[in-house]
C-alpha atoms as a PDB file:
ATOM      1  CA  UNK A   1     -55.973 -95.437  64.934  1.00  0.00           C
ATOM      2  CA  UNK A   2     -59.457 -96.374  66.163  1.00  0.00           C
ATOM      3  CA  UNK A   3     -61.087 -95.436  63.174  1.00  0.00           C
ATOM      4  CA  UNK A   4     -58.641 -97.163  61.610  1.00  0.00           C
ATOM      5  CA  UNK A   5     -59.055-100.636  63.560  1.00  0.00           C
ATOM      6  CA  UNK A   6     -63.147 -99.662  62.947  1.00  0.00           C
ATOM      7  CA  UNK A   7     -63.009 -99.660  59.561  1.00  0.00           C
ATOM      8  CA  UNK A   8     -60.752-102.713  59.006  1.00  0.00           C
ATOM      9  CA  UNK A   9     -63.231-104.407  61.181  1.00  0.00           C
ATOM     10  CA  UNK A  10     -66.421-103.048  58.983  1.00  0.00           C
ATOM     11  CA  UNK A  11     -64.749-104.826  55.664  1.00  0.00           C
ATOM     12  CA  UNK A  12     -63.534-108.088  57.117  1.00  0.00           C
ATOM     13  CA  UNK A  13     -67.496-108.409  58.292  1.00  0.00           C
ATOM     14  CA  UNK A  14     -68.185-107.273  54.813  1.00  0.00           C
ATOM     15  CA  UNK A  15     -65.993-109.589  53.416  1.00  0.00           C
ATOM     16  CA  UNK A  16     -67.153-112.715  55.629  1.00  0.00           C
ATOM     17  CA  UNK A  17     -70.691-111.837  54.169  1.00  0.00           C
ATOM     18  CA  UNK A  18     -69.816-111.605  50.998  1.00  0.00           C
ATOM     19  CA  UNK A  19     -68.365-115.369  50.920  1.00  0.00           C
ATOM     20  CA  UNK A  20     -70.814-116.459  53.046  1.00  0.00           C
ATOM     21  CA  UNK A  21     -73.149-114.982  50.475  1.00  0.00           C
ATOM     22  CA  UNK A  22     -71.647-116.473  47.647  1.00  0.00           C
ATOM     23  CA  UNK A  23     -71.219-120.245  49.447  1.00  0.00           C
ATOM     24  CA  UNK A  24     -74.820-120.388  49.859  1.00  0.00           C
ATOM     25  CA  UNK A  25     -75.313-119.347  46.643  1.00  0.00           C
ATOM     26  CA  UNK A  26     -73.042-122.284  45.132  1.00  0.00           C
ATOM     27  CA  UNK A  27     -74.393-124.820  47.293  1.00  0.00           C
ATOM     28  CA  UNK A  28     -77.910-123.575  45.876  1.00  0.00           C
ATOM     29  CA  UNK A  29     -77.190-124.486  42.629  1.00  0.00           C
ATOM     30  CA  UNK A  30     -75.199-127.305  43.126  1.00  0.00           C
ATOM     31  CA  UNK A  31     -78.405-128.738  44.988  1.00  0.00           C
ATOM     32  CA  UNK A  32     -80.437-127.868  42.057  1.00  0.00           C
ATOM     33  CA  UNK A  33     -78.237-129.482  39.464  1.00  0.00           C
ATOM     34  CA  UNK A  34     -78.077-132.381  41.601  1.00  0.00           C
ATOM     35  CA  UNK A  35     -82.158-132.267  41.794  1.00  0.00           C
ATOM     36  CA  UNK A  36     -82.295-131.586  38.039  1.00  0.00           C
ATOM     37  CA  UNK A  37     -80.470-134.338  37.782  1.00  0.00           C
ATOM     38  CA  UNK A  38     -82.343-136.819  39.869  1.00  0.00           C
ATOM     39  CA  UNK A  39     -85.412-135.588  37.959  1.00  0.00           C
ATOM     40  CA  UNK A  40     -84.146-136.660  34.766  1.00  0.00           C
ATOM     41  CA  UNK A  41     -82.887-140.034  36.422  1.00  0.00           C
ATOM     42  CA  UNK A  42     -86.288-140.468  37.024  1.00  0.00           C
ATOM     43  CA  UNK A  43     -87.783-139.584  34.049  1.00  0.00           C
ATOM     44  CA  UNK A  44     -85.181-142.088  32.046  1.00  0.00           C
ATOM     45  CA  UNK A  45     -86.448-144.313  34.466  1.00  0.00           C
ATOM     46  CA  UNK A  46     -89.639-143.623  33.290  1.00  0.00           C
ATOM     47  CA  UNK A  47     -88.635-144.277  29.652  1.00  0.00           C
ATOM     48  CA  UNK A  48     -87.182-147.594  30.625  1.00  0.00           C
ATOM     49  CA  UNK A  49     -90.460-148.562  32.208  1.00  0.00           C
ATOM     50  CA  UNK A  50     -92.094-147.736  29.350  1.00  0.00           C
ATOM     51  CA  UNK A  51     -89.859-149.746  26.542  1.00  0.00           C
ATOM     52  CA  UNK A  52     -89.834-152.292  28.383  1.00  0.00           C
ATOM     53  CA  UNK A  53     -93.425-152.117  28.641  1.00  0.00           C
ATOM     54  CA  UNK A  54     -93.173-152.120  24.850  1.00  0.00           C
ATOM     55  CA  UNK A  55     -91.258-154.780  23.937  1.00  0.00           C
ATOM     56  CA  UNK A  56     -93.104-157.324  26.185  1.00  0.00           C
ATOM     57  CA  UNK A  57     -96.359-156.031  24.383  1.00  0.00           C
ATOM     58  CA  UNK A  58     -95.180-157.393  21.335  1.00  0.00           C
ATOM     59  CA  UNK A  59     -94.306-160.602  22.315  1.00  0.00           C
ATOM     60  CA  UNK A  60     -97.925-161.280  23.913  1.00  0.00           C
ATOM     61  CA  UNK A  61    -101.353-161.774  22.639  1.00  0.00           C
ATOM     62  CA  UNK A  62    -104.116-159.414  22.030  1.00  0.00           C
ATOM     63  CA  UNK A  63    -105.664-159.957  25.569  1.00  0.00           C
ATOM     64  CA  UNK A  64    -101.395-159.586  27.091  1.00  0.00           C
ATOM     65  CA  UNK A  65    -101.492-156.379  24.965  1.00  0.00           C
ATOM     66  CA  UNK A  66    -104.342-154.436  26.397  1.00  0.00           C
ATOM     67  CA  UNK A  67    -103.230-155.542  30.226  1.00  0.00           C
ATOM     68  CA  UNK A  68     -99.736-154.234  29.167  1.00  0.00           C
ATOM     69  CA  UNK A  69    -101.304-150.605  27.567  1.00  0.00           C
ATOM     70  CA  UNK A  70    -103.020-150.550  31.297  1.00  0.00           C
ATOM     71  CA  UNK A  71     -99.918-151.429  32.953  1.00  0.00           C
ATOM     72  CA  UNK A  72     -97.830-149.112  31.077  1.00  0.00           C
ATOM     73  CA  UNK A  73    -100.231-146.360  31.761  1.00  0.00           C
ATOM     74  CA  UNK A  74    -100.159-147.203  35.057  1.00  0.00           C
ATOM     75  CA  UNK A  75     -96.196-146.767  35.442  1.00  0.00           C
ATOM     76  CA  UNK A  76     -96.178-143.950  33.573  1.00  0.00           C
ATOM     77  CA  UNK A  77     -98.900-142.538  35.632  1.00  0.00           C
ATOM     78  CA  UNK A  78     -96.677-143.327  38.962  1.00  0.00           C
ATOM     79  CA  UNK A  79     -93.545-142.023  37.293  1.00  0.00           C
ATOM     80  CA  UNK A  80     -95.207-138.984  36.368  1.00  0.00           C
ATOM     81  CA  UNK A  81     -97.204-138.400  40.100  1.00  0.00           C
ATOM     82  CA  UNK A  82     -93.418-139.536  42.076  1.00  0.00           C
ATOM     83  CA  UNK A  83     -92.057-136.950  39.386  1.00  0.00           C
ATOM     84  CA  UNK A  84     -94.010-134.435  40.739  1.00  0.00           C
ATOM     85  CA  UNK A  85     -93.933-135.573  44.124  1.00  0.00           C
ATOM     86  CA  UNK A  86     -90.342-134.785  43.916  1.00  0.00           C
ATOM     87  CA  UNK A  87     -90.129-131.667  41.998  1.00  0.00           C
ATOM     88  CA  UNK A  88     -92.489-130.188  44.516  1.00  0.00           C
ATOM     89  CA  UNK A  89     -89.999-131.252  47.128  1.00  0.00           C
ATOM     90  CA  UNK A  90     -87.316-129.838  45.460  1.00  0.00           C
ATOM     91  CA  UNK A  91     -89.264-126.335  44.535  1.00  0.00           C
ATOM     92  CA  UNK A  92     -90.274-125.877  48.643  1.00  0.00           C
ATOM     93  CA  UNK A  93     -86.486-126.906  49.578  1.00  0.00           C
ATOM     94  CA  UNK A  94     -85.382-124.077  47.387  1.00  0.00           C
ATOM     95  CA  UNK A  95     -88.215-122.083  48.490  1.00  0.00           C
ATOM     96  CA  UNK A  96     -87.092-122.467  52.075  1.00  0.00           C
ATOM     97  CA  UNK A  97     -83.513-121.711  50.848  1.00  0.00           C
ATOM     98  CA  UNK A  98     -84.316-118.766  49.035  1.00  0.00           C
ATOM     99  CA  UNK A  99     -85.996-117.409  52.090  1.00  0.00           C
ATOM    100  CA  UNK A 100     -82.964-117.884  54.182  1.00  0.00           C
ATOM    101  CA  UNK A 101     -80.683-116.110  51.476  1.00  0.00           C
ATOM    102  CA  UNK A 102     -83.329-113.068  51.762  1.00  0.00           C
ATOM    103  CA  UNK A 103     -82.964-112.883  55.592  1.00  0.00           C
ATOM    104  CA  UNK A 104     -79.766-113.168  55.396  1.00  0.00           C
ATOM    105  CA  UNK A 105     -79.174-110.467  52.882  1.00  0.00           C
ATOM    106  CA  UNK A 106     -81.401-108.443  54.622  1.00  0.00           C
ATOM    107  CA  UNK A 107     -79.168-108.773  57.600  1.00  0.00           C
ATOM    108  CA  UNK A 108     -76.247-107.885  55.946  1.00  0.00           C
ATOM    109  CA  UNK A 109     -77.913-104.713  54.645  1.00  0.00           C
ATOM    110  CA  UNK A 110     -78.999-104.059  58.351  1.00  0.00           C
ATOM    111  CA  UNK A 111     -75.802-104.231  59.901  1.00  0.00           C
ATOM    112  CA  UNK A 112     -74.092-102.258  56.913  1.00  0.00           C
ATOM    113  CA  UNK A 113     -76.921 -99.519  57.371  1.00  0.00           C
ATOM    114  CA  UNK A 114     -75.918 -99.633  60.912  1.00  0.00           C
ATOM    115  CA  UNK A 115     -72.329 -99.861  59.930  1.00  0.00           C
ATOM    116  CA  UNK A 116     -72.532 -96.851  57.946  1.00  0.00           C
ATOM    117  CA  UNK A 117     -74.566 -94.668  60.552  1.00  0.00           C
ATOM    118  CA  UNK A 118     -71.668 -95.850  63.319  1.00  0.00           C
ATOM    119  CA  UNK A 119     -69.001 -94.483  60.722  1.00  0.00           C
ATOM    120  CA  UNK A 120     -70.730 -91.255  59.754  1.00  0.00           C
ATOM    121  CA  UNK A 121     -70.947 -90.441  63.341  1.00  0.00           C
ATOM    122  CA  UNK A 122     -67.433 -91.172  64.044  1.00  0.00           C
ATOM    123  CA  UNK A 123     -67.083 -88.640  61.494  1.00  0.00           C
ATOM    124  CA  UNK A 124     -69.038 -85.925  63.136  1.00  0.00           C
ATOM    125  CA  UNK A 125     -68.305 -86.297  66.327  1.00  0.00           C
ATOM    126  CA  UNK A 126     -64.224 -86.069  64.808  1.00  0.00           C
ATOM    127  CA  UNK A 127     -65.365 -82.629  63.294  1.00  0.00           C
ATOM    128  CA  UNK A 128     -66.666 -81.604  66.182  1.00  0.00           C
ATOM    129  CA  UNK A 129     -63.994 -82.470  68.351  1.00  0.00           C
ATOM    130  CA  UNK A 130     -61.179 -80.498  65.428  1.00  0.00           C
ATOM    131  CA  UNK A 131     -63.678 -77.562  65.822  1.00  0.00           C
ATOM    132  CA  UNK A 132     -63.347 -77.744  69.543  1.00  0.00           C
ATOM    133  CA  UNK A 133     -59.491 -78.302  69.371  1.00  0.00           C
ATOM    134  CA  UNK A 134     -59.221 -75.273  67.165  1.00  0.00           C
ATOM    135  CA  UNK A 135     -61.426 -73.099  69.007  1.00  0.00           C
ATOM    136  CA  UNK A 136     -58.921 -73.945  72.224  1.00  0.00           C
ATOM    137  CA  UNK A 137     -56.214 -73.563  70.505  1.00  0.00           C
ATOM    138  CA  UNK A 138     -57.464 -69.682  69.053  1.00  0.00           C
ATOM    139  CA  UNK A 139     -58.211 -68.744  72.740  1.00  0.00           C
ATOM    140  CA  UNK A 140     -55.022 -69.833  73.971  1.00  0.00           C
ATOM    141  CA  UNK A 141     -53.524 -67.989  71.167  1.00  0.00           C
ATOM    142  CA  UNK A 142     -55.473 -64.887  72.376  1.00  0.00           C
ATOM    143  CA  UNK A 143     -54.710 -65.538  75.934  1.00  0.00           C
ATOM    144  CA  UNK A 144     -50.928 -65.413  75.169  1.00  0.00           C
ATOM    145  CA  UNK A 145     -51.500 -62.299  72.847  1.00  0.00           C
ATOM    146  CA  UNK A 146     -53.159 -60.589  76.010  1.00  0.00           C
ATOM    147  CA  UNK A 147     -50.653 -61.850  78.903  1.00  0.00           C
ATOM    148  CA  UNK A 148     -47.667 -60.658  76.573  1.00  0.00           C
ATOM    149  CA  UNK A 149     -50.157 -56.990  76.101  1.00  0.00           C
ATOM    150  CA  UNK A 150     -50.426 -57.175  79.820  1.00  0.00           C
ATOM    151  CA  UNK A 151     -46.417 -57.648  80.770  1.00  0.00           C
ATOM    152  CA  UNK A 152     -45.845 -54.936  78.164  1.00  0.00           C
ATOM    153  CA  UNK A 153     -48.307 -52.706  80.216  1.00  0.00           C
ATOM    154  CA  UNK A 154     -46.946 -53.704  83.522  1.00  0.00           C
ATOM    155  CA  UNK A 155     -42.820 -53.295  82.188  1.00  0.00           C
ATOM    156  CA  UNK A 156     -43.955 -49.505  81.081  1.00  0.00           C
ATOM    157  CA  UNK A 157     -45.776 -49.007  84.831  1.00  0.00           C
ATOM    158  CA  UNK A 158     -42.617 -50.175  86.263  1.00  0.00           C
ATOM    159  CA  UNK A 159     -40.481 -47.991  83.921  1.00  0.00           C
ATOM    160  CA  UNK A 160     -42.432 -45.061  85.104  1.00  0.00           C
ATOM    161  CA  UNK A 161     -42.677 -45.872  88.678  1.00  0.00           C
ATOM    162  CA  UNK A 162     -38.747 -45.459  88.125  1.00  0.00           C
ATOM    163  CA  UNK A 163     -38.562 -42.445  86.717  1.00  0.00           C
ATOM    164  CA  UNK A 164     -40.910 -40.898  88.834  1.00  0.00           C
ATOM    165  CA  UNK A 165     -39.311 -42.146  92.097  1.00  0.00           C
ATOM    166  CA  UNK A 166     -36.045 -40.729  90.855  1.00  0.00           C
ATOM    167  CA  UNK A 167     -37.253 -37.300  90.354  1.00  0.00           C
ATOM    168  CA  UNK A 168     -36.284 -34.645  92.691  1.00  0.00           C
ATOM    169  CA  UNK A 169     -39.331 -32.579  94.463  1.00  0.00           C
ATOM    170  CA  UNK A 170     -38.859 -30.145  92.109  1.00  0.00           C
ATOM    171  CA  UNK A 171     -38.714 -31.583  89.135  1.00  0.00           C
ATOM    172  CA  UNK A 172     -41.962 -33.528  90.337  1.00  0.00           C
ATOM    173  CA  UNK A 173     -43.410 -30.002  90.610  1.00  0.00           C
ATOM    174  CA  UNK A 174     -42.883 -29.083  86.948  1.00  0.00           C
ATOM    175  CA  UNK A 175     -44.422 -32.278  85.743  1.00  0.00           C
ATOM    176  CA  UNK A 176     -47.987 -32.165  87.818  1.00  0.00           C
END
């Protein structure tokens, strides 16, 4: 019943790490979808700047043009640097992440390892305890076999002590 309740026990933890597990690993990804995402948000940003940029290049002189090229550049340059600003945000979140998935599935492996050497000596210590009960029950079974040898002994003593005490002197005489 114990071993029972034990092992039940062992697979509802296993169980709880599993989905634990597997809701870190969804929230992972759902972070980095939402990160991919904001990354292209800024990149279409980016592209906006840029036709914008474009358009009002066209519309201005010669002089308006080069101070737009510069200016355009220039936003591209920022969108580009706050791109990476944010991707290498992103990369040490899921850096940090990943490292907390690896302890904790490291963990897990610990306490199964652990789990498993509990269970295997459960095991041994219940084959070792059959061996015992059969090795008591084999001496009791020889201990009976002897005490029934024994009364068997002591009835034929009695029987004897009988039949000797009934004998006359003489017929005591022929015997010895």
């Amino acid at each position: 019943m114990e071993i029972m309740t034990i092992v039940i026990v062992v697979f509802a933890v296993i169980i709880g790490l599993v989905i634990g597990y597997v809701s870190i690993s969804v929230k992972m990804k759902s972070s980095q979808e939402a990160a991919e995402l904001m990354l292209l948000n800024a990149e279409q940003e980016a592209t906006n700047l840029r036709g914008q940029a474009e358009r009002e290049a066209d519309l201005l002189l010669n002089e308006a043009k080069s101070e737009s090229k510069s200016l355009k550049k220039e936003a591209l340059l920022e969108a580009k640097e706050e791109a990476r600003k944010y991707r290498e945000e992103v990369d040490a979140e899921f850096k940090s992440e990943r490292q907390e998935l690896k302890q904790i599935e490291s963990r897990l492996t610990e306490r199964a390892t652990s789990l498993d050497r509990k269970d295997d000596n459960l095991t041994n210590k219940e084959k070792t305890l059959e061996q015992k009960e059969q090795s008591i029950s084999d001496r009791a079974k020889n201990l009976d076999a002897r005490e029934e040898q024994l009364e068997e002994i002591e009835k034929q003593k009695q029987a004897e002590l009988e039949r000797v005490g009934s004998l006359t002197q003489s017929e005591a005489k022929i015997l010895s």
